[in-house]
C-alpha atoms as a PDB file:
ATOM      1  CA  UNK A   1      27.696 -87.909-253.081  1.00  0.00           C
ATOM      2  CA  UNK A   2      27.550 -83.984-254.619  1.00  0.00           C
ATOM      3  CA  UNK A   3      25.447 -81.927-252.010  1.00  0.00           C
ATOM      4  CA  UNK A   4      22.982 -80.249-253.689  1.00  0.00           C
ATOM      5  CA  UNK A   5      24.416 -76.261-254.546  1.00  0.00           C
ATOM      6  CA  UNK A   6      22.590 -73.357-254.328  1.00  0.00           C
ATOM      7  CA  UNK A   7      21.503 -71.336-257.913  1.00  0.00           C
ATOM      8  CA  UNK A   8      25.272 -69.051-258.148  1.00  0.00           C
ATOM      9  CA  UNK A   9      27.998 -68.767-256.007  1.00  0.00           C
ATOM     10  CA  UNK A  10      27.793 -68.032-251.857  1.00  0.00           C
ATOM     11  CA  UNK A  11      28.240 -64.995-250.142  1.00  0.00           C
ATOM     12  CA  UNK A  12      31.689 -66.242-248.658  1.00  0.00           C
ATOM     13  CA  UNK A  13      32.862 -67.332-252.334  1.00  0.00           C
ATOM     14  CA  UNK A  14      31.772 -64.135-254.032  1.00  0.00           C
ATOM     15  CA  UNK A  15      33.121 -62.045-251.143  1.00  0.00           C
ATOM     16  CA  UNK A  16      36.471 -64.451-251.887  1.00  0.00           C
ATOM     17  CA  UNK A  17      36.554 -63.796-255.635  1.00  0.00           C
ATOM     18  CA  UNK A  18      36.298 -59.540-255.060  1.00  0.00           C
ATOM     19  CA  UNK A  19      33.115 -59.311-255.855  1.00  0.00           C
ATOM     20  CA  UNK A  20      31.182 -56.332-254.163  1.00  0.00           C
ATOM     21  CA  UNK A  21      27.865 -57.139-253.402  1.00  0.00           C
ATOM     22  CA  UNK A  22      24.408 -55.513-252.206  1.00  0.00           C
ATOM     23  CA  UNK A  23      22.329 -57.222-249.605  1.00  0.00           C
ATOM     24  CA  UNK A  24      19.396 -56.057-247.837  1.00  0.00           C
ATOM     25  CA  UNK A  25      18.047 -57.589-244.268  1.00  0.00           C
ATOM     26  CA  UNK A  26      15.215 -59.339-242.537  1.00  0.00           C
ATOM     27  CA  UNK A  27      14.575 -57.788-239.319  1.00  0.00           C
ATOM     28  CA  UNK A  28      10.824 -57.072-237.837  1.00  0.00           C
ATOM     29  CA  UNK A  29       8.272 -58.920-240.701  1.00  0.00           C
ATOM     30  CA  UNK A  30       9.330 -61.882-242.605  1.00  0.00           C
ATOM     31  CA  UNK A  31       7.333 -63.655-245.469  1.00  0.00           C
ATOM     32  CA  UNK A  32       9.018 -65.585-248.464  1.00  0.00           C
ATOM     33  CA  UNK A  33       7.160 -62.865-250.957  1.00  0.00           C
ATOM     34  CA  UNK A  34       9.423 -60.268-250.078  1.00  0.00           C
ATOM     35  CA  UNK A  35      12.555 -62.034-250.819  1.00  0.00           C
ATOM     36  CA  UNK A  36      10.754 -62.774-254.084  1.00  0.00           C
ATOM     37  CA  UNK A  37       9.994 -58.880-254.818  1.00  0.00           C
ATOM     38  CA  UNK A  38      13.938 -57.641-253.481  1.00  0.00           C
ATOM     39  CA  UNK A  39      14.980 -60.176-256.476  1.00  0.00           C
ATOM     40  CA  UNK A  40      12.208 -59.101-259.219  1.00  0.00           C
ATOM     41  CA  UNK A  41      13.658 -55.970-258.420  1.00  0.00           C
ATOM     42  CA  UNK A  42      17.134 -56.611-259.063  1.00  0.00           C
ATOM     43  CA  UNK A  43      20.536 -54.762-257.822  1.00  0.00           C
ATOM     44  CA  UNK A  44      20.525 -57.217-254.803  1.00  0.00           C
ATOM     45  CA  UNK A  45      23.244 -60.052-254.249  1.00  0.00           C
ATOM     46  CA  UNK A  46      21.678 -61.958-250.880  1.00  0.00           C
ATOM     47  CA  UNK A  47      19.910 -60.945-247.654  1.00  0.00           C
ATOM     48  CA  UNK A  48      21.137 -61.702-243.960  1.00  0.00           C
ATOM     49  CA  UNK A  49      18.882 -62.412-241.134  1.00  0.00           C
ATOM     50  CA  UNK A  50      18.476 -60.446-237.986  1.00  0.00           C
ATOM     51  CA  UNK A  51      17.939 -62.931-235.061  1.00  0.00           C
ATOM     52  CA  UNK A  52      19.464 -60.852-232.816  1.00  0.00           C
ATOM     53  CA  UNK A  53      16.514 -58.461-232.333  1.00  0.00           C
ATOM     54  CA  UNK A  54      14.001 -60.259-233.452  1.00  0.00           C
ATOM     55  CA  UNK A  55      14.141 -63.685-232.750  1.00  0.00           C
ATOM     56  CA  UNK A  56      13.176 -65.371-236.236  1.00  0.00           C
ATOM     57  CA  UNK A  57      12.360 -69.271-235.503  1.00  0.00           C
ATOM     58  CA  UNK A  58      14.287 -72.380-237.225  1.00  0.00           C
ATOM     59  CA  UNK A  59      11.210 -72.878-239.807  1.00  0.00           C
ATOM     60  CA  UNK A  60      10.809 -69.031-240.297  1.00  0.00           C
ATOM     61  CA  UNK A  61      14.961 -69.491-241.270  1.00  0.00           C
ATOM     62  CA  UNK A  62      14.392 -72.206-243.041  1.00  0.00           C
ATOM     63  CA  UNK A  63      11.469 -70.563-245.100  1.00  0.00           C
ATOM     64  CA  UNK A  64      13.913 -67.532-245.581  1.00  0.00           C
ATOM     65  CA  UNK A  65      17.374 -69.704-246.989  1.00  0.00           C
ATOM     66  CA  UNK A  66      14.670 -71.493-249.016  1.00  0.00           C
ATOM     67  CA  UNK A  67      13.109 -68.557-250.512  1.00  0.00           C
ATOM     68  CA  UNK A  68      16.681 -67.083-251.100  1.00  0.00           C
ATOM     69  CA  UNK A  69      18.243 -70.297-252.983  1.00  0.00           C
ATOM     70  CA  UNK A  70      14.923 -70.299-254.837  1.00  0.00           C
ATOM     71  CA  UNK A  71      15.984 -66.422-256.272  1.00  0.00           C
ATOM     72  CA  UNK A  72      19.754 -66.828-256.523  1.00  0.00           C
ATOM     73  CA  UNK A  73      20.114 -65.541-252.632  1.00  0.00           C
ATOM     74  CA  UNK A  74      22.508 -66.606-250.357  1.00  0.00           C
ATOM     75  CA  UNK A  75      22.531 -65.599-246.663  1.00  0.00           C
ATOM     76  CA  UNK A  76      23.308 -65.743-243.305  1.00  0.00           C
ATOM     77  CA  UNK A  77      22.267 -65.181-239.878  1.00  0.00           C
ATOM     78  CA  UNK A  78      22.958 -62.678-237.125  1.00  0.00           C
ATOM     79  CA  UNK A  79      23.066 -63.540-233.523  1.00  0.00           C
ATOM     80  CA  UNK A  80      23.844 -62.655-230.085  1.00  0.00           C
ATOM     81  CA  UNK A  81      27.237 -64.597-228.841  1.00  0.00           C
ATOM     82  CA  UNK A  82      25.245 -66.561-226.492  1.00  0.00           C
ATOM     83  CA  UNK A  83      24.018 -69.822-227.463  1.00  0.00           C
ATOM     84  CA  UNK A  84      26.079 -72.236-228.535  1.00  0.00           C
ATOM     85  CA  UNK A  85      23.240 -74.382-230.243  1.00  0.00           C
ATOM     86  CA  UNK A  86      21.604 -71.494-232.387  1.00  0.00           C
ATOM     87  CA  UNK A  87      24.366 -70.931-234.396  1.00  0.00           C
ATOM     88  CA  UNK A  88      24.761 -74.429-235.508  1.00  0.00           C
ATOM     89  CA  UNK A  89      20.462 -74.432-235.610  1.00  0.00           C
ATOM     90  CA  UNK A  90      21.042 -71.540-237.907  1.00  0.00           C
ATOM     91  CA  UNK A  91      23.529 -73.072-239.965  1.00  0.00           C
ATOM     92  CA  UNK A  92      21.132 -76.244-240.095  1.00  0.00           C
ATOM     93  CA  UNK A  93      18.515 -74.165-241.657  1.00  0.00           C
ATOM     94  CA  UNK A  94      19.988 -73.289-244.663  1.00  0.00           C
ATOM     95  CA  UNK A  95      21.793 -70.123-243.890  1.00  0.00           C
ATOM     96  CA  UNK A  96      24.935 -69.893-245.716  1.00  0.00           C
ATOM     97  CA  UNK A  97      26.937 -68.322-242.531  1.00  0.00           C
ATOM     98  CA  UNK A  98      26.466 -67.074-239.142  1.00  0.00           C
ATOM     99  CA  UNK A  99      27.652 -63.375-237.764  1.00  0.00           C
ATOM    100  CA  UNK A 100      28.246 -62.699-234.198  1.00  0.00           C
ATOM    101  CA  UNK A 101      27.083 -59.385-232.404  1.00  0.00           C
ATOM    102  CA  UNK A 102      28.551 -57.319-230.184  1.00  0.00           C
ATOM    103  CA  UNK A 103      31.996 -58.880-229.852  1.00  0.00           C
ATOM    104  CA  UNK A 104      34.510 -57.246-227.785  1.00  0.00           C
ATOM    105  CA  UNK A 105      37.436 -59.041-227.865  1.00  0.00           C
ATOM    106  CA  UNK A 106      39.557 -62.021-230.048  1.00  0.00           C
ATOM    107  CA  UNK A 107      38.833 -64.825-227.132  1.00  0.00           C
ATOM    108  CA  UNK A 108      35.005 -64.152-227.601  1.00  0.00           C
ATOM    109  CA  UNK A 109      35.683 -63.991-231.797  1.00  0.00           C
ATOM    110  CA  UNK A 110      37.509 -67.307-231.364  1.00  0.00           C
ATOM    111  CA  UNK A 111      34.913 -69.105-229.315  1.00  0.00           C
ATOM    112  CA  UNK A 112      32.237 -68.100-231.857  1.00  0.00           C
ATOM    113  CA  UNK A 113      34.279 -69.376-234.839  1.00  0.00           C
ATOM    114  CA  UNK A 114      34.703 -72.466-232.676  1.00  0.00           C
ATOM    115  CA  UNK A 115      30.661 -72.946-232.158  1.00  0.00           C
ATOM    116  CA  UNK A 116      30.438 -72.650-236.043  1.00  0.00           C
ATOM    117  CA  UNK A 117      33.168 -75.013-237.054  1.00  0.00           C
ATOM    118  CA  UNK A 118      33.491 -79.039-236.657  1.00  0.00           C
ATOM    119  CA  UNK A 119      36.544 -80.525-235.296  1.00  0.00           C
ATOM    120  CA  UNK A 120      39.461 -80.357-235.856  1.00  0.00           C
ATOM    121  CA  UNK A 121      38.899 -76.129-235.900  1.00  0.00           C
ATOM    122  CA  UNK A 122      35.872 -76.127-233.692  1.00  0.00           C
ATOM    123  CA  UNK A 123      33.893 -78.097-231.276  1.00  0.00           C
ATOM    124  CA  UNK A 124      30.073 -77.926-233.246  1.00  0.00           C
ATOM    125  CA  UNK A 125      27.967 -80.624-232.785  1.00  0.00           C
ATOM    126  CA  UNK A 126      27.773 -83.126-235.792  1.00  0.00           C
ATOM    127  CA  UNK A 127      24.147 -84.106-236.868  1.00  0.00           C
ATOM    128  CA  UNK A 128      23.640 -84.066-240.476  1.00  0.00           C
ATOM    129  CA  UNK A 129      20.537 -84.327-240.807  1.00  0.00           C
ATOM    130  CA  UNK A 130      19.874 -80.484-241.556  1.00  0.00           C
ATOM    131  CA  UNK A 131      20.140 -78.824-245.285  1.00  0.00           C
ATOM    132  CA  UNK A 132      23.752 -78.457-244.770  1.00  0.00           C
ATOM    133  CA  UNK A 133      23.726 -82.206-244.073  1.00  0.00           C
ATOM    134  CA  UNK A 134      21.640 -82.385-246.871  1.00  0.00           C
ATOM    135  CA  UNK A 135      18.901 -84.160-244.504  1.00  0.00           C
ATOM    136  CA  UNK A 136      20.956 -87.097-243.606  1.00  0.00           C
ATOM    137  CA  UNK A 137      22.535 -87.809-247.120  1.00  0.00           C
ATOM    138  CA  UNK A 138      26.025 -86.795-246.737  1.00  0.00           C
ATOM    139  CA  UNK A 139      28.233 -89.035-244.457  1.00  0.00           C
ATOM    140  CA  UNK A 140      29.541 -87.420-241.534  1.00  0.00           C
ATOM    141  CA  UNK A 141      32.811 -87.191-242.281  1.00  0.00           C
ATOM    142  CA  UNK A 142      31.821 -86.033-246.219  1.00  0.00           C
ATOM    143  CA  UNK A 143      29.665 -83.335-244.148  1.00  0.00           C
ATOM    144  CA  UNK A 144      32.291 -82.119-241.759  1.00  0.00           C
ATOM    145  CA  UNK A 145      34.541 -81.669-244.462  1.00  0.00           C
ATOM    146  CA  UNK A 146      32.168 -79.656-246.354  1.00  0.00           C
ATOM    147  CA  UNK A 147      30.805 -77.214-244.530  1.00  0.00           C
ATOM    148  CA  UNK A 148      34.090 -75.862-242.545  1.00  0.00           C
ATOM    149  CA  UNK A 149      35.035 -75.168-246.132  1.00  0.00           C
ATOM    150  CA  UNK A 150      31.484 -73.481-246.732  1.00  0.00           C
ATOM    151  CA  UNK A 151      29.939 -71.483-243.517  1.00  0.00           C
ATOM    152  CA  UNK A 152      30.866 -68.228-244.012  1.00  0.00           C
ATOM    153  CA  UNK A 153      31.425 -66.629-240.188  1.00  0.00           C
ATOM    154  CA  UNK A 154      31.085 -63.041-239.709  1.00  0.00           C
ATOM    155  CA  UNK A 155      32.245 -60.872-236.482  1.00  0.00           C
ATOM    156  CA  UNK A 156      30.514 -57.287-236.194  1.00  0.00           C
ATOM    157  CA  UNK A 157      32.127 -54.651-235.384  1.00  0.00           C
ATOM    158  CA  UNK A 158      29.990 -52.326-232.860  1.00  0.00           C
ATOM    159  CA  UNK A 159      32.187 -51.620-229.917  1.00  0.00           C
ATOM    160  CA  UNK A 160      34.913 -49.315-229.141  1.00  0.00           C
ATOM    161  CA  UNK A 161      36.543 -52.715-227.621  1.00  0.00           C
ATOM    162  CA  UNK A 162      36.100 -54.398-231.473  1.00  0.00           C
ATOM    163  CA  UNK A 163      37.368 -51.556-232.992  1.00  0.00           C
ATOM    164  CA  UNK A 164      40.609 -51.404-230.398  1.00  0.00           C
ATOM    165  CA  UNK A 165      41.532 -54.998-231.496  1.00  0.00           C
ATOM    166  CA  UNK A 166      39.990 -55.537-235.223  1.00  0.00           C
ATOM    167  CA  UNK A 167      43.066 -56.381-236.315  1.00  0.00           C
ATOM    168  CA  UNK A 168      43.506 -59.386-233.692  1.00  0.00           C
ATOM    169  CA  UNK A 169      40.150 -60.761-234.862  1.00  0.00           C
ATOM    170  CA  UNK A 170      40.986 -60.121-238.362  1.00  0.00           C
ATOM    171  CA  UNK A 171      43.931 -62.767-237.844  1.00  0.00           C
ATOM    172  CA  UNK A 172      41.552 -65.444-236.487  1.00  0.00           C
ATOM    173  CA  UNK A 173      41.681 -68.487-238.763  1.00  0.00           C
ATOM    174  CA  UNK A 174      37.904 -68.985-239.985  1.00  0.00           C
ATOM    175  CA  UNK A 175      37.250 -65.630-239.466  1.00  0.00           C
ATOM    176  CA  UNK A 176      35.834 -64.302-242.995  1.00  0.00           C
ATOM    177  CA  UNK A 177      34.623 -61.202-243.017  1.00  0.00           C
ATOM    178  CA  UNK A 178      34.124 -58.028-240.375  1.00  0.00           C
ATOM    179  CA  UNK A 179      30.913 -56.403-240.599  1.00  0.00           C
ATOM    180  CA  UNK A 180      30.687 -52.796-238.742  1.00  0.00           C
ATOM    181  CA  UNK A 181      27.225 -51.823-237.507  1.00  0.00           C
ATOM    182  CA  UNK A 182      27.531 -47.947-237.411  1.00  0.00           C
ATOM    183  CA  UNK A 183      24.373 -47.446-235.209  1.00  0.00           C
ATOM    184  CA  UNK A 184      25.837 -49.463-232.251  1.00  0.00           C
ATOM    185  CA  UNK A 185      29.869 -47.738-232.915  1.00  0.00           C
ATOM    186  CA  UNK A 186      28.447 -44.229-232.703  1.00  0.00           C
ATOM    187  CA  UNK A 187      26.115 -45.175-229.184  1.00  0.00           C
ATOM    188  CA  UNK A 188      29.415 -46.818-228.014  1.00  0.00           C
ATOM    189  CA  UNK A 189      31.764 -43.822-228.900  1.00  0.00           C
ATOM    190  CA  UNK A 190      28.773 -41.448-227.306  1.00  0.00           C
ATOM    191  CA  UNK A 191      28.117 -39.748-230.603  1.00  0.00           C
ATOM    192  CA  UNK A 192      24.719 -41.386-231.932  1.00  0.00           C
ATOM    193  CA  UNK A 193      23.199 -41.338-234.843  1.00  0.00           C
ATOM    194  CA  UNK A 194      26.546 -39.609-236.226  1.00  0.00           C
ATOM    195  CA  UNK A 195      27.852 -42.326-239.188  1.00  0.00           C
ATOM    196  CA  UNK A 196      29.590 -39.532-240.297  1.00  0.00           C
ATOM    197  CA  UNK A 197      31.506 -38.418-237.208  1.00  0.00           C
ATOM    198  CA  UNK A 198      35.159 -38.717-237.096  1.00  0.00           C
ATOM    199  CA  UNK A 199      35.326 -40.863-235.070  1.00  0.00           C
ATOM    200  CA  UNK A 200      33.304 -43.350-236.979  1.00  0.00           C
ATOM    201  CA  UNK A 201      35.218 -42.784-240.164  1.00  0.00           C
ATOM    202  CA  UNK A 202      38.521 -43.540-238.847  1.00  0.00           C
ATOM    203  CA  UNK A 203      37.370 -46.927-237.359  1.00  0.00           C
ATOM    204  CA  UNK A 204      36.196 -47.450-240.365  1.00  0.00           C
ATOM    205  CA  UNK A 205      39.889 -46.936-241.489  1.00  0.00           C
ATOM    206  CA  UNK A 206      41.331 -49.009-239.286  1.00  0.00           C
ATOM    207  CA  UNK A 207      38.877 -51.625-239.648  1.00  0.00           C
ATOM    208  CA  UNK A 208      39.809 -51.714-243.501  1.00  0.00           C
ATOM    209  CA  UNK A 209      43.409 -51.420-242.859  1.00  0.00           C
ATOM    210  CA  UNK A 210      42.936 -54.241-240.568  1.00  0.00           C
ATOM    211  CA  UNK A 211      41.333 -56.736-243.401  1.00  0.00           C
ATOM    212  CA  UNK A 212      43.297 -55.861-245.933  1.00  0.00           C
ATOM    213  CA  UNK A 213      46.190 -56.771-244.041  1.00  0.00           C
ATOM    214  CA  UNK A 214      45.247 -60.082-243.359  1.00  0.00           C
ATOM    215  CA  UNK A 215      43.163 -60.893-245.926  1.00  0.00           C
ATOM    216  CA  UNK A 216      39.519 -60.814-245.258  1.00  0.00           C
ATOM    217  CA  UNK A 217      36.537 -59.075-246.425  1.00  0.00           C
ATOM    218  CA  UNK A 218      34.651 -56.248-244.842  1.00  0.00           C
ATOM    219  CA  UNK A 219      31.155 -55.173-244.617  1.00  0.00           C
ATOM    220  CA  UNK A 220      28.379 -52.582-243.114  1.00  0.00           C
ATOM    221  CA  UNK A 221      25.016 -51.772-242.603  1.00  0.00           C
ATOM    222  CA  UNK A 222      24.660 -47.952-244.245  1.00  0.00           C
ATOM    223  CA  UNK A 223      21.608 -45.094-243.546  1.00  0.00           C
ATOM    224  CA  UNK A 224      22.968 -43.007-246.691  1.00  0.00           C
ATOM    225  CA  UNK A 225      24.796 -41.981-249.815  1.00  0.00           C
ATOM    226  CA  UNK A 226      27.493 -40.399-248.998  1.00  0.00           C
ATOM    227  CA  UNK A 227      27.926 -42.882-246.192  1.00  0.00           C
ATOM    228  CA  UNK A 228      27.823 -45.541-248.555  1.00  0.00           C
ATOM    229  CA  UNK A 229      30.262 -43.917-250.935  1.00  0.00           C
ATOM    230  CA  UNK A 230      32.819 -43.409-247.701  1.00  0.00           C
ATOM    231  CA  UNK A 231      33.164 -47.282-247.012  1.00  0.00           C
ATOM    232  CA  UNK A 232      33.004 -47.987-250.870  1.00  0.00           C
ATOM    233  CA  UNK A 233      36.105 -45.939-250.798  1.00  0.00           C
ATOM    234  CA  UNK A 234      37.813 -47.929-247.744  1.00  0.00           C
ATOM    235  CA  UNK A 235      37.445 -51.350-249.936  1.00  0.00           C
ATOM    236  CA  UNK A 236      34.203 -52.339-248.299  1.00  0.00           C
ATOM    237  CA  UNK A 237      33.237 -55.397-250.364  1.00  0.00           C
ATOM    238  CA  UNK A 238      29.219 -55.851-248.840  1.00  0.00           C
ATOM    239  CA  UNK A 239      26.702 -52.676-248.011  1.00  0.00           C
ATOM    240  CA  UNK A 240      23.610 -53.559-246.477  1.00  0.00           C
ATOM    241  CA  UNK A 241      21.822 -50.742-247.395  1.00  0.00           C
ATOM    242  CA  UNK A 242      18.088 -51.421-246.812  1.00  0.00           C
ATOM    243  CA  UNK A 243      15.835 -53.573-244.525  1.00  0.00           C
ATOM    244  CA  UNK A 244      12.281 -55.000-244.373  1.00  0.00           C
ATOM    245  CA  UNK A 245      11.051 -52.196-242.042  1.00  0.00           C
ATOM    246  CA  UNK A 246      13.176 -49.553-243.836  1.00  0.00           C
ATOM    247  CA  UNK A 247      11.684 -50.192-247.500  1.00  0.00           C
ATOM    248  CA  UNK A 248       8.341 -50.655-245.989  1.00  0.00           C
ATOM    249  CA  UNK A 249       8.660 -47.406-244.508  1.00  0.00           C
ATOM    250  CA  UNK A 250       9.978 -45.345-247.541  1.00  0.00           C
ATOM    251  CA  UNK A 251       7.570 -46.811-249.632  1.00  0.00           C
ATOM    252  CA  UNK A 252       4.355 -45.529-247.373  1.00  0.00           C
ATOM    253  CA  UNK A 253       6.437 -42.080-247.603  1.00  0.00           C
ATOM    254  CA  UNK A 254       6.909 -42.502-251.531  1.00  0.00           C
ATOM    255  CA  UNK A 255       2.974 -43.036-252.139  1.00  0.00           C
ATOM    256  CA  UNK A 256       2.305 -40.214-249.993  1.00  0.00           C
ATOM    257  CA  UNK A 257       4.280 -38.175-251.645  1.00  0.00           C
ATOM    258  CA  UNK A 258       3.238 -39.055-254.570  1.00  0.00           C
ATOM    259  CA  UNK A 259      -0.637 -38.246-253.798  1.00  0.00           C
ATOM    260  CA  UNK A 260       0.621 -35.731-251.779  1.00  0.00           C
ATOM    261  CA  UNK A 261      -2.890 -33.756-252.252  1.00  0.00           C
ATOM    262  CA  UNK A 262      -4.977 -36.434-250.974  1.00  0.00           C
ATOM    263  CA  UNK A 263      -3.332 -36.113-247.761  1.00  0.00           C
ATOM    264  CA  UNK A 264      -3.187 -32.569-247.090  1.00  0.00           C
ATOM    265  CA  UNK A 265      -6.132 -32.185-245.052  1.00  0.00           C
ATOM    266  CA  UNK A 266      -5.973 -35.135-242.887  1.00  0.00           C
END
């Protein structure tokens, strides 16, 4: 039996093909409408979800993949590296992938691809009666098959530890893509807030360096232009420019702008 395929291609087979792709991200409020409005929009290839600091539940993931096939969205779902049964939860749900936070090192990259994959690469538990299962449909063995081929698994890149060994985690097999979360890197290299430090730039460097040498895709979140022009430059293939809290917020500032008058005296 054909599982049923989301409207386009996936993140991971887009990413695969050399696309370059805009996504935006889910992080504080979360309602089906907004997915709607980032695609009547346009200029938008997929969304990811931030479970990491938030906490999103399985039906508020489910609600979000949903929404997102619904528009032509695929996505996927960041976590913390500590739960071996969310990332296969998340993968249940509908997301199209999984990406790890704060990694430090290839064993902890490898144990993560391992919670994401089904034997004979990993050790996730089979039950397929998720969407990737397509609610029981699939045989188990069909269903196995498929989605190793499928989940797209991400590793951030947010530590001066990451950095030090991208290109060991860029060698993992099932490793797909290395996403760099700038905010995190310049805490960790003790010059925050500064994407545009040195510093930052040539991890960036050797983070690209790193994928292009074996292969794989990366990504980042980005605060600005010229920021976003710098990893465009490096072969960055996905640039998460915006977020749920972010738009929100420059749009209150673009309306108040806009009637700037009306707020003078207040």
């Amino acid at each position: 039996m054909t599982p049923a395929i989301p409207p386009g291609r996936s993140i991971k087979q887009r990413l695969a093909a050399g696309d370059r792709l805009n996504v935006f991200f889910l992080g504080r409020s979360f309602h089906p409408n907004q997915i709607e409005m980032y695609a009547l929009q346009g200029g938008f290839d997929g969304f990811w979800i931030d479970h990491e600091h938030s906490g999103f539940t399985v039906e508020q993931m489910e609600l979000a993949s949903r929404a997102g096939r619904a528009c032509g969205f695929d996505c996927f779902v960041r976590v913390a590296p500590t739960d071996y049964a969310l990332v296969t939860r998340c993968l249940e749900s509908g997301a199209g992938g999984v990406m790890a936070a704060q990694i430090s090192s290839p064993e902890e990259a490898e144990e993560f691809v391992k919670w994401a994959k089904f034997a004979p690469r990993g050790n996730r538990g089979l039950n397929g009666g998720g969407f990737d299962g397509q609610f029981g449909m699939l045989t188990l063995e069909e269903f196995a098959r498929q989605a190793n081929e499928r989940s797209f698994v991400a590793i951030q890149i947010e530590t001066v530890a990451a950095v030090d060994c991208c290109e060991e985690i860029a060698a993992i097999d099932g490793v797909d893509h290395l996403f760099i979360g700038p905010a995190d890197l310049s805490q960790a290299y003790g010059v925050t807030g500064q994407t545009m430090h040195p510093q930052l730039t040539a991890a960036v460097s050797k983070v690209a360096e790193a994928c292009r040498k074996h292969g794989k895709t990366f990504g980042a979140v980005t605060f600005a232009p010229d920021h976003a022009t710098m990893l465009q430059e490096q072969g960055c293939s996905l640039i998460s420019m915006t977020s749920d809290a972010r738009t929100f917020q420059e749009g209150i500032a673009t309306i108040k702008q806009k009637f700037g008058v009306q707020f003078a005296d207040r």
